[in-house]
PDB file of N, CA and C in Angstrom:
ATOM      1  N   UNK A   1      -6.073   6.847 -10.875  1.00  0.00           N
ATOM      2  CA  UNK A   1      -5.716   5.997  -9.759  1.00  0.00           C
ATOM      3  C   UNK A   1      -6.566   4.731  -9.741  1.00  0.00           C
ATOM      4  N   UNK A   2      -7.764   4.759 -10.140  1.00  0.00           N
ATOM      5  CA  UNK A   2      -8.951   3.513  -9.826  1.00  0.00           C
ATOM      6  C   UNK A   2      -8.498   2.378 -10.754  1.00  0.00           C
ATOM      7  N   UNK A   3      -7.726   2.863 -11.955  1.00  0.00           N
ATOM      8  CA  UNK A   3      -7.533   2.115 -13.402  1.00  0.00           C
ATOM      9  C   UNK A   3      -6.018   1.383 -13.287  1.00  0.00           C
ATOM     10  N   UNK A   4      -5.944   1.569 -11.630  1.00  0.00           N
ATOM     11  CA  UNK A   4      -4.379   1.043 -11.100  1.00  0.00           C
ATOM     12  C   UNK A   4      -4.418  -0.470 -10.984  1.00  0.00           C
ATOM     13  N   UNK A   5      -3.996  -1.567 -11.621  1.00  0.00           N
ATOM     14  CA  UNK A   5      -4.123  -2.919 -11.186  1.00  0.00           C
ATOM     15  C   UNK A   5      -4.962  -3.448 -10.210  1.00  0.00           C
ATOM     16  N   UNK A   6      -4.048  -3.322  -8.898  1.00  0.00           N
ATOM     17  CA  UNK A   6      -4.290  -3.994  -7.873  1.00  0.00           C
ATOM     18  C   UNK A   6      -5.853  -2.709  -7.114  1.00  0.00           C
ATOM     19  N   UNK A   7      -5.881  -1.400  -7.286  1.00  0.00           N
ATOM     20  CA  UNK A   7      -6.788  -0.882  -6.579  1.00  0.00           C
ATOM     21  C   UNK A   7      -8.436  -1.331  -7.582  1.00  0.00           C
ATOM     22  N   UNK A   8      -8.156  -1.537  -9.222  1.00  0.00           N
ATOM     23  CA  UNK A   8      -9.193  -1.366  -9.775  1.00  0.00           C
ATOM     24  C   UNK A   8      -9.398  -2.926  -9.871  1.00  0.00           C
ATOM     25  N   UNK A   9      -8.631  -3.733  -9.592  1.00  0.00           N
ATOM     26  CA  UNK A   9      -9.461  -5.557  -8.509  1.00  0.00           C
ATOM     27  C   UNK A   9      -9.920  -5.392  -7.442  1.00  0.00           C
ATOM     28  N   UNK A  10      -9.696  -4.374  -6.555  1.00  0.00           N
ATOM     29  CA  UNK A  10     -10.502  -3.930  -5.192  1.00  0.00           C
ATOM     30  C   UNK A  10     -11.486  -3.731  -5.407  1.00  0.00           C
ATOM     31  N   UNK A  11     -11.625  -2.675  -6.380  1.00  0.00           N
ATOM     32  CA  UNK A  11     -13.000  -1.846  -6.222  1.00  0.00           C
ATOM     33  C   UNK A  11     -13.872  -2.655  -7.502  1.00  0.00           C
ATOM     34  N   UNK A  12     -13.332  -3.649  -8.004  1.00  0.00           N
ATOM     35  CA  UNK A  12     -13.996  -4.676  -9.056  1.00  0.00           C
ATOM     36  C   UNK A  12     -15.177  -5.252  -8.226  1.00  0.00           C
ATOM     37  N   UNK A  13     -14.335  -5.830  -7.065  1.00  0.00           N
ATOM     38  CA  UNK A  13     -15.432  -6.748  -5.890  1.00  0.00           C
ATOM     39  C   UNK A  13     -16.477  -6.199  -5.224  1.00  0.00           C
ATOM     40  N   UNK A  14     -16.901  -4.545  -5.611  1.00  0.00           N
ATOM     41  CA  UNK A  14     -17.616  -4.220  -4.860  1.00  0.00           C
ATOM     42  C   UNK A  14     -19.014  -3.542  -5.755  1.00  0.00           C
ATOM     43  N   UNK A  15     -19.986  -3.588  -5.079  1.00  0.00           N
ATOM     44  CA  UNK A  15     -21.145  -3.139  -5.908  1.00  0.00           C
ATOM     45  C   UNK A  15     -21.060  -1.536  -6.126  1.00  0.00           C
ATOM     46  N   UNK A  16     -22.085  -1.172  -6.642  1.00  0.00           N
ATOM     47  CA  UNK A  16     -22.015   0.276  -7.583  1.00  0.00           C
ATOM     48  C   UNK A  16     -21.575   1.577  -6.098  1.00  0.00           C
ATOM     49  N   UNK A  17     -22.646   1.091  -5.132  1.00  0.00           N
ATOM     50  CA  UNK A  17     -22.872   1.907  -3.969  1.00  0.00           C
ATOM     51  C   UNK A  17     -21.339   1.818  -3.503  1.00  0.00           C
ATOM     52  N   UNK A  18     -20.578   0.807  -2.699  1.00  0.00           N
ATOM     53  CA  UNK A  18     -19.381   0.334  -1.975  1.00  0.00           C
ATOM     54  C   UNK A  18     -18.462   0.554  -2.867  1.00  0.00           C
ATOM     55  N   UNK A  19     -18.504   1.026  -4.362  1.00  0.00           N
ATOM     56  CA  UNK A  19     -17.347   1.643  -5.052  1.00  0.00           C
ATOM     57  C   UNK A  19     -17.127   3.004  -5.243  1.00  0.00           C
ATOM     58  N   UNK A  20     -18.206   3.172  -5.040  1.00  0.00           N
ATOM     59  CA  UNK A  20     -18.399   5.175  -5.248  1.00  0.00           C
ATOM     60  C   UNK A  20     -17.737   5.324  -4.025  1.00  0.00           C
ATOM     61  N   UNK A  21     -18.356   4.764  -2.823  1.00  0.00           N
ATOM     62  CA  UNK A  21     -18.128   5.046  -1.692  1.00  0.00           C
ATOM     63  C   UNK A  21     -16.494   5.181  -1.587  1.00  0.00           C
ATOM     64  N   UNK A  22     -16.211   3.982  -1.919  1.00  0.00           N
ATOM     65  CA  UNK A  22     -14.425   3.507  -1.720  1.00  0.00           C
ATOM     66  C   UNK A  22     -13.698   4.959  -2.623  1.00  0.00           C
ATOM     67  N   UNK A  23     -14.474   5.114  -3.621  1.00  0.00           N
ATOM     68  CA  UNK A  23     -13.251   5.646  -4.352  1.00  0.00           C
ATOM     69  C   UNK A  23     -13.522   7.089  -3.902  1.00  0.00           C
ATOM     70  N   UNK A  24     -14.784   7.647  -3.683  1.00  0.00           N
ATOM     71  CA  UNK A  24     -14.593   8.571  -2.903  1.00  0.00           C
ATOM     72  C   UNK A  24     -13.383   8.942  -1.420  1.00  0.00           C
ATOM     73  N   UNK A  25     -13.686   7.789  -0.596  1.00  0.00           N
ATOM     74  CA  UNK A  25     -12.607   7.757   0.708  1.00  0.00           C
ATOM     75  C   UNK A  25     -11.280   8.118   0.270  1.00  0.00           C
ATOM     76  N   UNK A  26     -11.015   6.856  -1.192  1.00  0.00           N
ATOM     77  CA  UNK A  26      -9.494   7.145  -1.772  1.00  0.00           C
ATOM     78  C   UNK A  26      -9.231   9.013  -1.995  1.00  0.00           C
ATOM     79  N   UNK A  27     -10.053   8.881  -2.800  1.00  0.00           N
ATOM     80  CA  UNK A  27      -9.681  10.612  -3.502  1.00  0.00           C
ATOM     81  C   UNK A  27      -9.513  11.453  -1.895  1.00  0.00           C
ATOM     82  N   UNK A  28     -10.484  11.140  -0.655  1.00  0.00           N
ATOM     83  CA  UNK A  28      -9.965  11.968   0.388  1.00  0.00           C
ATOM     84  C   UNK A  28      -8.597  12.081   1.082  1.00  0.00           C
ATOM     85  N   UNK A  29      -8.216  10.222   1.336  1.00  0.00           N
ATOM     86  CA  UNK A  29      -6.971  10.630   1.335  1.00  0.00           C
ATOM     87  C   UNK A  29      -5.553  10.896   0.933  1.00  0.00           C
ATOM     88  N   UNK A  30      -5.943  10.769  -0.529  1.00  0.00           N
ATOM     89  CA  UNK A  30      -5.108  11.291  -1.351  1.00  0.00           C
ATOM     90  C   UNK A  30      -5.113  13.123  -1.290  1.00  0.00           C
ATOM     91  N   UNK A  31      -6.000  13.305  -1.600  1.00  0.00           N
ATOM     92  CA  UNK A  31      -5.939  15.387  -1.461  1.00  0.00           C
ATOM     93  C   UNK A  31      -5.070  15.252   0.239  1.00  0.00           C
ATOM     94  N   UNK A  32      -5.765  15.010   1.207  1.00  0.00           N
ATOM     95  CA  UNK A  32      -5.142  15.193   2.460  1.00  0.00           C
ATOM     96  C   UNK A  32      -3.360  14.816   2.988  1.00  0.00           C
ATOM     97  N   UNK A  33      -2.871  14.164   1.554  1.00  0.00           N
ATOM     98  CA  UNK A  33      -1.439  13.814   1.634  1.00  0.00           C
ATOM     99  C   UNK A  33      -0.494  14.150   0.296  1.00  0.00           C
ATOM    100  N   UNK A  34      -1.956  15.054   0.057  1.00  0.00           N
ATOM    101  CA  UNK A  34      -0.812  15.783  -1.787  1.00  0.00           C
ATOM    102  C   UNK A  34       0.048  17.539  -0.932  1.00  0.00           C
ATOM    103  N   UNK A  35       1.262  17.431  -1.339  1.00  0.00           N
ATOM    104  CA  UNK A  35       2.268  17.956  -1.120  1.00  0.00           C
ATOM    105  C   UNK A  35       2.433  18.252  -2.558  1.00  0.00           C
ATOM    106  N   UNK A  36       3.244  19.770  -2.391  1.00  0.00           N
ATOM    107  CA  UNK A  36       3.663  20.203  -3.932  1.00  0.00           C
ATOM    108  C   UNK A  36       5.129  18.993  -4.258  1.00  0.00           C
ATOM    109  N   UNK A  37       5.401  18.182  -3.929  1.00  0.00           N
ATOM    110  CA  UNK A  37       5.853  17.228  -4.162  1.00  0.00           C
ATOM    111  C   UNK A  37       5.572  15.873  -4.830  1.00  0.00           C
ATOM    112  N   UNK A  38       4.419  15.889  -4.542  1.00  0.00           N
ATOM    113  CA  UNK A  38       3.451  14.716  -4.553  1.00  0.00           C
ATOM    114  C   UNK A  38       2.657  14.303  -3.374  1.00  0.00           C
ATOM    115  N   UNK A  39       2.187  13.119  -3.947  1.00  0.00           N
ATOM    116  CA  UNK A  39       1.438  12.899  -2.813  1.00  0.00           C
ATOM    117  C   UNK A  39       2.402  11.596  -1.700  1.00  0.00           C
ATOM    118  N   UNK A  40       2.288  12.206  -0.396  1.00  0.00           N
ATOM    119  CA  UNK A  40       3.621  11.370   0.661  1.00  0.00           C
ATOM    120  C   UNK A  40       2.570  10.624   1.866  1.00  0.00           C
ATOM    121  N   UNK A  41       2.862   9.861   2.071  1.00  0.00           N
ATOM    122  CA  UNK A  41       2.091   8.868   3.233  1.00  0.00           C
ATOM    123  C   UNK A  41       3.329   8.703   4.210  1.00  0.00           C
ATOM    124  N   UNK A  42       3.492   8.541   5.628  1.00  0.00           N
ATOM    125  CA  UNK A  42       4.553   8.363   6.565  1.00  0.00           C
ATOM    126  C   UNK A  42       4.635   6.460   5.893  1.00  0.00           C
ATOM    127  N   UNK A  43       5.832   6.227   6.244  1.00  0.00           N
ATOM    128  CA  UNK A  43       6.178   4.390   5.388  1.00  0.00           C
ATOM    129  C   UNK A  43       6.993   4.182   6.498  1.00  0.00           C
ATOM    130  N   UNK A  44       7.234   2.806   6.457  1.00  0.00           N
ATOM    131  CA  UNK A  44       8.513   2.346   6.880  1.00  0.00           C
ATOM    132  C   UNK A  44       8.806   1.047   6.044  1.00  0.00           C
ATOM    133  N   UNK A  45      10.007   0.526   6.210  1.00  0.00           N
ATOM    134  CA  UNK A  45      10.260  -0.769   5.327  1.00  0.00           C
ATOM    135  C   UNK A  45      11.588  -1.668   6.162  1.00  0.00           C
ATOM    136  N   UNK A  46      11.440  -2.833   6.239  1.00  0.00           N
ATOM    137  CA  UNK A  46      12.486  -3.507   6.932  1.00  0.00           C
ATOM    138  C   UNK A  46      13.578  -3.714   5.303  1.00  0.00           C
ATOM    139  N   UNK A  47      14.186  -3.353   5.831  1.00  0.00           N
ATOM    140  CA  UNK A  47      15.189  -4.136   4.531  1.00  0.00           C
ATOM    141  C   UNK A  47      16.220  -5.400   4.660  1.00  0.00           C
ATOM    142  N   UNK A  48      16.320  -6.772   4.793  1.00  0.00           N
ATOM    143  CA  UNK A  48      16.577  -7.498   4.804  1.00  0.00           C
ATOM    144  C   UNK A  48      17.468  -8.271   3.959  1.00  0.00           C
ATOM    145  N   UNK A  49      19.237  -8.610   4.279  1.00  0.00           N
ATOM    146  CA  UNK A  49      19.937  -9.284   3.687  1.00  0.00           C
ATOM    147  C   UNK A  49      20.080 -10.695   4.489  1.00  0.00           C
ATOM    148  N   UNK A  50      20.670 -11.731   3.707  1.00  0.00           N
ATOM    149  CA  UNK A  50      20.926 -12.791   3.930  1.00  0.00           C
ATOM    150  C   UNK A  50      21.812 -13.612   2.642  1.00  0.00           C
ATOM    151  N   UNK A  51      22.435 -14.347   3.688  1.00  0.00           N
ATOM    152  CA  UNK A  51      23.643 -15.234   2.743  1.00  0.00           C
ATOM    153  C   UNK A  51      23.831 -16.629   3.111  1.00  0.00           C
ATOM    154  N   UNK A  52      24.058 -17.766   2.099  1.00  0.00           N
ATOM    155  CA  UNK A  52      23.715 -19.034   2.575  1.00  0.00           C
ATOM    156  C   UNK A  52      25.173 -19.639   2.137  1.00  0.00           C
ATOM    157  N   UNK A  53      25.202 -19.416   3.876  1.00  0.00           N
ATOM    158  CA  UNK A  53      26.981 -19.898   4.148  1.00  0.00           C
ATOM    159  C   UNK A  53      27.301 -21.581   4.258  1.00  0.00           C
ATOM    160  N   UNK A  54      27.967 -22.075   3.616  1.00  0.00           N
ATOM    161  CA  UNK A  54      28.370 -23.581   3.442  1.00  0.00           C
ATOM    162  C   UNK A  54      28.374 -24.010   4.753  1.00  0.00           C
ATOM    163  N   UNK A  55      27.777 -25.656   4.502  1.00  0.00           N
ATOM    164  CA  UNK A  55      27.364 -26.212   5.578  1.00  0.00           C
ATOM    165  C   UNK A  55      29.096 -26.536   6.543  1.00  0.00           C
ATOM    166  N   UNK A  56      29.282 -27.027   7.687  1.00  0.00           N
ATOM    167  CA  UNK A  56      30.726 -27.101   8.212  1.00  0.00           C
ATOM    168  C   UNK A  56      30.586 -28.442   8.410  1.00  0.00           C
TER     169      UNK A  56
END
């Protein structure tokens, strides 16, 4: 998970102490949302269409 793009530029910015720390927190709430499914977080998402109707 740490070797993920955007999380392992997070934890890039932080010193030795504030990364252990971080990636510790991560690994907690990851176990606390692993399901024999995977791991599930509650989400929501707007989904948004649009169409660009000729001027009159």
């Amino acid at each position: 998970m740490t070797s993920l793009g955007l999380v392992r530029w997070m934890l890039g910015q932080l010193d030795d102490e504030h990364r252990a720390n971080a990636r510790d927190a991560l690994r907690h709430t990851i176990d606390q949302h692993a399901t024999a499914g995977g791991v599930r977080y509650d989400s929501a998402a707007w989904i948004v269409t649009a169409a660009n109707s000729p001027a009159k």
